[in-house]
C-alpha atoms as a PDB file:
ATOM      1  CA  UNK A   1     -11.734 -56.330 -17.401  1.00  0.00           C
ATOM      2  CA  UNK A   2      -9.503 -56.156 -20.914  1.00  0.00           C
ATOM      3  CA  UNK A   3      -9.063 -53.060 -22.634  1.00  0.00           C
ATOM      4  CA  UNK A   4     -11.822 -51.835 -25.003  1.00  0.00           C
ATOM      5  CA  UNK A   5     -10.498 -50.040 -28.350  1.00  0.00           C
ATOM      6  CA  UNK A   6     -12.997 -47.772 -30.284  1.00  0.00           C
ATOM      7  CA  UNK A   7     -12.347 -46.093 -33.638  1.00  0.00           C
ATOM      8  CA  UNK A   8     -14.058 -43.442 -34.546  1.00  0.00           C
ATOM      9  CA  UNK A   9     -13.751 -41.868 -37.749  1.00  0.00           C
ATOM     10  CA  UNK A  10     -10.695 -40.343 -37.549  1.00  0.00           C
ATOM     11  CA  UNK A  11      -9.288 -41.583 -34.469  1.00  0.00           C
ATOM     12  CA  UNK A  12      -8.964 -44.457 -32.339  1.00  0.00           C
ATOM     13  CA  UNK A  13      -8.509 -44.465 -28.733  1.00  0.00           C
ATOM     14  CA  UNK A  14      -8.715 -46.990 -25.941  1.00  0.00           C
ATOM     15  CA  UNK A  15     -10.951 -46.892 -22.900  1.00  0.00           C
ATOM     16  CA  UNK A  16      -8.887 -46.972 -19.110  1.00  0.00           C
ATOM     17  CA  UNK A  17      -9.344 -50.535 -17.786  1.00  0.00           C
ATOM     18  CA  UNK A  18     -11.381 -50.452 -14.564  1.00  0.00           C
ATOM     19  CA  UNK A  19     -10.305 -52.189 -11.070  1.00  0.00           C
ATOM     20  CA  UNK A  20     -12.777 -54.773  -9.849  1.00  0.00           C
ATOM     21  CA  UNK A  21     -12.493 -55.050  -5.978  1.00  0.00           C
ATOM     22  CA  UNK A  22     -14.629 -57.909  -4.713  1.00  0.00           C
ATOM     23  CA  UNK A  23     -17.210 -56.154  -1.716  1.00  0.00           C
ATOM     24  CA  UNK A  24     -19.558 -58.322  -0.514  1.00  0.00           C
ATOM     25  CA  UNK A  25     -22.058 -57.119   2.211  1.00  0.00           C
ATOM     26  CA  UNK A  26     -25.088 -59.740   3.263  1.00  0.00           C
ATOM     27  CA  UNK A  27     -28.389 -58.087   3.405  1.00  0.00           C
ATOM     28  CA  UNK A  28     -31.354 -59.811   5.244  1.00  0.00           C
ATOM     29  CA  UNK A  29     -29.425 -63.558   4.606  1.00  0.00           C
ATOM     30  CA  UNK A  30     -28.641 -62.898   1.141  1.00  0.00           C
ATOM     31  CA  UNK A  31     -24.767 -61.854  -0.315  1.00  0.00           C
ATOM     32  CA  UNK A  32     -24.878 -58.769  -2.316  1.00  0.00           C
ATOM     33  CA  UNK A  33     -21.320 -58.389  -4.280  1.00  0.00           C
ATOM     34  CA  UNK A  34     -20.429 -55.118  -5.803  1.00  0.00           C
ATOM     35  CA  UNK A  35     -16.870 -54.536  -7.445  1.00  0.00           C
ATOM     36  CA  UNK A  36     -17.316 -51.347  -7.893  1.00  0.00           C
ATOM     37  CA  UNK A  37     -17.726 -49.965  -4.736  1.00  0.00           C
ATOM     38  CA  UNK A  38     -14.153 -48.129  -4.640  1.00  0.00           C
ATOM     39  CA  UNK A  39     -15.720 -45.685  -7.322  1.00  0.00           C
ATOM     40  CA  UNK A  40     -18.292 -43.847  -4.460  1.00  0.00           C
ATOM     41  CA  UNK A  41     -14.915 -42.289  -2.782  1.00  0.00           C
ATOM     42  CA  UNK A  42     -14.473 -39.340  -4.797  1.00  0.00           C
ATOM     43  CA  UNK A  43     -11.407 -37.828  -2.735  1.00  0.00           C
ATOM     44  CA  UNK A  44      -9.886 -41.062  -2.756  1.00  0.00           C
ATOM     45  CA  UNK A  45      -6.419 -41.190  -5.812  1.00  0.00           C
ATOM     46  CA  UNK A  46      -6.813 -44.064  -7.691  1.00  0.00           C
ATOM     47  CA  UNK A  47     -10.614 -42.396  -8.181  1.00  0.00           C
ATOM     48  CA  UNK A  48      -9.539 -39.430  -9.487  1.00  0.00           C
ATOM     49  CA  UNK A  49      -6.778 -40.887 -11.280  1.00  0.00           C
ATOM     50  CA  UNK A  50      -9.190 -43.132 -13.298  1.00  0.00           C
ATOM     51  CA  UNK A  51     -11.905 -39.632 -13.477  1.00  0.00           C
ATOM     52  CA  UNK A  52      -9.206 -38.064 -15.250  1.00  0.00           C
ATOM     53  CA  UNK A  53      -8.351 -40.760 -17.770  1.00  0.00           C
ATOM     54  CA  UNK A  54     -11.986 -40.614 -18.715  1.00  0.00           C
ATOM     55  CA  UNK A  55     -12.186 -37.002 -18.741  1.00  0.00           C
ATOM     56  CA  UNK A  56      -8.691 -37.161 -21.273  1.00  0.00           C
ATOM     57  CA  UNK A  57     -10.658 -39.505 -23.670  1.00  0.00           C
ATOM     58  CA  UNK A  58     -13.574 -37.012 -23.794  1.00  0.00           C
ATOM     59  CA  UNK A  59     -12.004 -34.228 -24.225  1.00  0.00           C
ATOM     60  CA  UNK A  60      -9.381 -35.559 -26.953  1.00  0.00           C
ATOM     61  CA  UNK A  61     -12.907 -36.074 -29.020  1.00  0.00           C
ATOM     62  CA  UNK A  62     -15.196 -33.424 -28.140  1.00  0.00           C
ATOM     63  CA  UNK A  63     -12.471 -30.426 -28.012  1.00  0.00           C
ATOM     64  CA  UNK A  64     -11.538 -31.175 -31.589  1.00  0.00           C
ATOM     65  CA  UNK A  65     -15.265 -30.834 -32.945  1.00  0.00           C
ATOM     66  CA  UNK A  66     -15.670 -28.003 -35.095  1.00  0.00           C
ATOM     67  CA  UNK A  67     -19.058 -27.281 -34.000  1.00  0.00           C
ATOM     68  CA  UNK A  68     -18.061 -27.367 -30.419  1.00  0.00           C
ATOM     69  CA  UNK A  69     -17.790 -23.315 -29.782  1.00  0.00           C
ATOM     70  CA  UNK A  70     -20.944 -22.856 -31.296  1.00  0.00           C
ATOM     71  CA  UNK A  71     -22.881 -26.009 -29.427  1.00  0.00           C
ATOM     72  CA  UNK A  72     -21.184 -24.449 -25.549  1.00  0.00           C
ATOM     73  CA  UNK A  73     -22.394 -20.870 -26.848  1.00  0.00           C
ATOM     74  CA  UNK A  74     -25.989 -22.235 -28.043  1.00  0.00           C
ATOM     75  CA  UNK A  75     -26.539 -24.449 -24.781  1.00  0.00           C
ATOM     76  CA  UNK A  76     -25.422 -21.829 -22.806  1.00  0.00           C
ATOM     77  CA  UNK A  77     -27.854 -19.425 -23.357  1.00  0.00           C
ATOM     78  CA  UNK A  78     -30.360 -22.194 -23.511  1.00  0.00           C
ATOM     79  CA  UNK A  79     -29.669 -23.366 -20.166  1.00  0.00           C
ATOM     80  CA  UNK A  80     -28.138 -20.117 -18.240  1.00  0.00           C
ATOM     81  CA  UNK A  81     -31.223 -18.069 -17.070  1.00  0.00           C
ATOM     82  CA  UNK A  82     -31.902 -16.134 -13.890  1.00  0.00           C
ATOM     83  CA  UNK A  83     -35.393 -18.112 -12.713  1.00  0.00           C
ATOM     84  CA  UNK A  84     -37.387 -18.344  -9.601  1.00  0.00           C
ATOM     85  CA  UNK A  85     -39.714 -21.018  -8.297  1.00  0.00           C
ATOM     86  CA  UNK A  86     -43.235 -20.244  -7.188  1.00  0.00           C
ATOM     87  CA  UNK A  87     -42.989 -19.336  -3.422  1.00  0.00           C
ATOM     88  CA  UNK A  88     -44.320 -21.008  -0.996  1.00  0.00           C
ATOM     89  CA  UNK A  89     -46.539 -19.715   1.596  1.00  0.00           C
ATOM     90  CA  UNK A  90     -46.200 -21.405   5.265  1.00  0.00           C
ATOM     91  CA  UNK A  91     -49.174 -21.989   7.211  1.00  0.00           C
ATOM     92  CA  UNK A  92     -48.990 -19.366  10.175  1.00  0.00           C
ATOM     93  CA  UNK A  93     -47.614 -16.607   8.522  1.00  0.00           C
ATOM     94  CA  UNK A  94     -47.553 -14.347   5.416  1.00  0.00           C
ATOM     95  CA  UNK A  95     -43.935 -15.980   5.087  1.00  0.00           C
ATOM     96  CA  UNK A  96     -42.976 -17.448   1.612  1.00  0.00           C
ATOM     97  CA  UNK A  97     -40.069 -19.512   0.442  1.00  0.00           C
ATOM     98  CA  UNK A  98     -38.597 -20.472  -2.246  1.00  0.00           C
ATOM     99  CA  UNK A  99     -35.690 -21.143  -4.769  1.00  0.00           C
ATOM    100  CA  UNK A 100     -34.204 -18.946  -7.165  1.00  0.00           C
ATOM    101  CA  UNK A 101     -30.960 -18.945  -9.326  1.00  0.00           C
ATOM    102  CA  UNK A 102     -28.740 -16.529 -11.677  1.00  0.00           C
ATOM    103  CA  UNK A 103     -27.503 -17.513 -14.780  1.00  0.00           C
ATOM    104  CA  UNK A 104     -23.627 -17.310 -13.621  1.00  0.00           C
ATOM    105  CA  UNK A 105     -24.728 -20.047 -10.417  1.00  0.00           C
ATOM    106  CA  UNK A 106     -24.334 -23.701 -10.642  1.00  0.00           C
ATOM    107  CA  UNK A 107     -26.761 -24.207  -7.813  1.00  0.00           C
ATOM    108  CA  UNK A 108     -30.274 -23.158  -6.693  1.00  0.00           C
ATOM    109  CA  UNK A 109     -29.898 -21.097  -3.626  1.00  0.00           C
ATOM    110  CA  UNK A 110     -32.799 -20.960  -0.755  1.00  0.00           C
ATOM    111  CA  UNK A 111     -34.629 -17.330  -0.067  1.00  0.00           C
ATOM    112  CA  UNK A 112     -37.518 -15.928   1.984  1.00  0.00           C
ATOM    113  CA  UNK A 113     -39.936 -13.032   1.785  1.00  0.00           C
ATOM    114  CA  UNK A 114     -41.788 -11.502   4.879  1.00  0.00           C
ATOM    115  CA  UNK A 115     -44.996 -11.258   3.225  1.00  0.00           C
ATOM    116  CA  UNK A 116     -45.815 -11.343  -0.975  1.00  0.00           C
ATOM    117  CA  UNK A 117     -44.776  -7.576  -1.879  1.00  0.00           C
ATOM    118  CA  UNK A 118     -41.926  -7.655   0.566  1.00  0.00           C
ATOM    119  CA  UNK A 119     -38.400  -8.021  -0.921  1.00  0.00           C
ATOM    120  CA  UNK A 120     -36.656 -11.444  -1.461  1.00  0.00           C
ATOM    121  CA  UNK A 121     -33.954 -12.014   1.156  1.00  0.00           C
ATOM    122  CA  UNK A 122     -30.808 -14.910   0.553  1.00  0.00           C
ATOM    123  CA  UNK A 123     -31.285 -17.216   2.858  1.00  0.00           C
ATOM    124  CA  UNK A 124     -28.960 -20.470   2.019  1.00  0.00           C
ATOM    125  CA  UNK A 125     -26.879 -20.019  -1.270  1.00  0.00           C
ATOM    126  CA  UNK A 126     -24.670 -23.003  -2.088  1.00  0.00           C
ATOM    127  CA  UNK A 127     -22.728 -21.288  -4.780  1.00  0.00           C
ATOM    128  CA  UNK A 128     -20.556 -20.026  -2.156  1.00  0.00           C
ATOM    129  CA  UNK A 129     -19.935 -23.040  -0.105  1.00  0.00           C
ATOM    130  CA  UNK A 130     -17.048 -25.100  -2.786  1.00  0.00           C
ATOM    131  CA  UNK A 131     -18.022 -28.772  -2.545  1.00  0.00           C
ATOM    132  CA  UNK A 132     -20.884 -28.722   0.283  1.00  0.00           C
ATOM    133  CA  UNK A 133     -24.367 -28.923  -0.486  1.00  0.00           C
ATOM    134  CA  UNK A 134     -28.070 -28.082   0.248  1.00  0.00           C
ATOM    135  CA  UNK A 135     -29.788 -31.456  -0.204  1.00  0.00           C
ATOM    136  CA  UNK A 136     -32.946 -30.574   1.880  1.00  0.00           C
ATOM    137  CA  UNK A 137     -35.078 -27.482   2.768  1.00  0.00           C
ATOM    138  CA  UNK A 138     -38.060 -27.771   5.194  1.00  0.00           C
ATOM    139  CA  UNK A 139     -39.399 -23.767   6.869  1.00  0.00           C
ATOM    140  CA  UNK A 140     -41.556 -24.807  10.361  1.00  0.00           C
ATOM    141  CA  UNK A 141     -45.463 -24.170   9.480  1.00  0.00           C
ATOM    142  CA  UNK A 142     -45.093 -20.397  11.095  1.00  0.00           C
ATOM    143  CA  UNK A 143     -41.848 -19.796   9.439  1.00  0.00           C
ATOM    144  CA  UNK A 144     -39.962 -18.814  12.125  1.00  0.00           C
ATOM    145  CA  UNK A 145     -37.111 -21.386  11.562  1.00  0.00           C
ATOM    146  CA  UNK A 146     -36.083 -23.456   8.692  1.00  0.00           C
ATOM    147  CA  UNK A 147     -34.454 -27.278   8.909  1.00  0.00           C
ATOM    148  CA  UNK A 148     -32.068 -27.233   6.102  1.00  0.00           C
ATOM    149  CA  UNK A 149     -30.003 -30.283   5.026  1.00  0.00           C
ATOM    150  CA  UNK A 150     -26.380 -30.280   3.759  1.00  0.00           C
ATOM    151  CA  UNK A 151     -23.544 -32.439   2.601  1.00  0.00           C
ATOM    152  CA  UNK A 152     -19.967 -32.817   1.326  1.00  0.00           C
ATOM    153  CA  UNK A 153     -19.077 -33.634  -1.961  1.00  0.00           C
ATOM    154  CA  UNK A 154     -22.697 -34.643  -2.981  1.00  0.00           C
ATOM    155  CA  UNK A 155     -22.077 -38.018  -0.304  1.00  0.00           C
ATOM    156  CA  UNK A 156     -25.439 -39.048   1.399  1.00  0.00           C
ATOM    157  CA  UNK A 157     -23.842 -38.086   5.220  1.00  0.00           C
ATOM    158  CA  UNK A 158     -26.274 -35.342   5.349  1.00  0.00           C
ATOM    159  CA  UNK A 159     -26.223 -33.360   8.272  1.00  0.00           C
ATOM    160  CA  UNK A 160     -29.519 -31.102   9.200  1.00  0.00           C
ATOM    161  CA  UNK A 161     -29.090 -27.689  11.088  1.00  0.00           C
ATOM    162  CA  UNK A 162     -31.902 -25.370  11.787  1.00  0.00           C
ATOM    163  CA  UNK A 163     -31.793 -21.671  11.297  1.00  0.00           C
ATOM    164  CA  UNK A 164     -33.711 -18.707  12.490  1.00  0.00           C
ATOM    165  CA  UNK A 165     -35.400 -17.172   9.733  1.00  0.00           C
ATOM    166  CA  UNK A 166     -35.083 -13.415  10.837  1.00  0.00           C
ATOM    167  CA  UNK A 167     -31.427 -13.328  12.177  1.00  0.00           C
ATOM    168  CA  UNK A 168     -30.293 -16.112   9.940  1.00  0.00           C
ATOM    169  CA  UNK A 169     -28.507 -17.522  13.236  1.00  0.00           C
ATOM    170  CA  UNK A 170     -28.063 -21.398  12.550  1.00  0.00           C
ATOM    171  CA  UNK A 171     -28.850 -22.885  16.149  1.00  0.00           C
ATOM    172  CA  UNK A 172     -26.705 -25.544  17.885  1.00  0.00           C
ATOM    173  CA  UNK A 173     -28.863 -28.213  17.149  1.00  0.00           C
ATOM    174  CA  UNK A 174     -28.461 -30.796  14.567  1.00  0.00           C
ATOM    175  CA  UNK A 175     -29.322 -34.516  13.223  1.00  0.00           C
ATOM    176  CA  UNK A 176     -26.514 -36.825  11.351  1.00  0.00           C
ATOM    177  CA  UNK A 177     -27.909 -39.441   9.527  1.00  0.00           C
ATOM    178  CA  UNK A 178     -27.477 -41.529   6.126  1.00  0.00           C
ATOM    179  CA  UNK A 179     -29.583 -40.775   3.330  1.00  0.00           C
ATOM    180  CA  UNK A 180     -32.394 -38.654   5.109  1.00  0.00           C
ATOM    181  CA  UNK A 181     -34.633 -37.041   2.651  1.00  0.00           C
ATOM    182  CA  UNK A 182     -36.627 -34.735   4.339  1.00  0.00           C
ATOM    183  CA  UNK A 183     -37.646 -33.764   7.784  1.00  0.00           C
ATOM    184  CA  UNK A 184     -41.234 -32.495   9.522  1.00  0.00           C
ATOM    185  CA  UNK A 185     -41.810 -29.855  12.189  1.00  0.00           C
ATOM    186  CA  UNK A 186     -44.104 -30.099  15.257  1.00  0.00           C
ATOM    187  CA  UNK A 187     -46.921 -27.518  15.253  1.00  0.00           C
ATOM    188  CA  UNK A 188     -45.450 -25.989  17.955  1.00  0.00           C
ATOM    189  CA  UNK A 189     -41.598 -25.731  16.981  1.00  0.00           C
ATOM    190  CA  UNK A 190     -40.400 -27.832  19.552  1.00  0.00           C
ATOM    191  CA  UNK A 191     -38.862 -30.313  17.178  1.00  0.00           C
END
């Protein structure tokens, strides 16, 4: 691919040429090319080599704005709110889950409550796990466990653990999969 030039008002810059890598997998008999397949291995160099280069463009435009302190103050109290989703009652208990944040988090983290007046207790909280995380969330119908889904570095290698809701002790059992988007519990909690 050639190199792309842009001029903006008062500056010009030019974009970081991308590396095409011919992949071609064959799906049910037909050839299905992608060149840009390199790009879905975030820990790999030449990745965050060419993340940066992008991120140097943006910033050499947006950090310059004048209006730029104001816009990052405005948003963030727009956007930066303590909030809580409507629990979620199970079927064989008084048990409710559900999701709540704070405005300093960058993730939604997973609680519980014993019954409706009862007080909210953490369950799963992402914010403190660096680049791993909860993808999935699925309490067994008396709420005694919880399958909960997780991954690293936003991939799609999710691996589901279950927990027990009142000691939060994460059992030894597990499923590894490849893009698995939720999960169901027999009535019984035997799987």
């Amino acid at each position: 691919m050639g190199l792309v030039t842009c001029t903006l008002k008062y500056q010009s810059f030019h974009y970081p040429t991308i590396e095409k890598t011919a992949v071609a997998d064959t799906l049910h008999g037909t050839v299905i090319f992608d060149n840009y397949r390199w790009l879905e291995s975030s820990e790999e160099p030449r990745v965050q080599t060419w993340l940066q280069k992008q991120e140097n463009i943006t910033r050499s435009i947006i950090d310059k704005l004048p209006q730029r302190k104001w816009l990052v103050e405005r948003y963030t109290s727009l956007w930066r709110y303590d909030d809580e989703r409507t629990p979620q009652k199970v079927l064989g208990s008084d048990r409710l889950f559900f999701w709540a944040t704070k405005k300093e988090w960058e993730r939604w983290a997973y609680y519980y409550r014993d019954h409706e007046s009862a007080p909210a207790i953490l369950l799963l909280n992402p914010n403190e796990w660096g680049p791993r995380t909860l993808n999935l969330v699925q309490p067994s119908r008396d709420g005694k466990y919880l399958a909960f889904g997780t991954a690293e570095a936003g991939n799609e290698q999710i691996i589901i653990k279950v927990m027990e809701v009142a000691s939060q002790k994460i059992l030894s059992d597990s499923l590894r999969g490849w893009r698995q988007s939720g999960v169901a519990w027999l009535p019984d909690n035997s799987g």
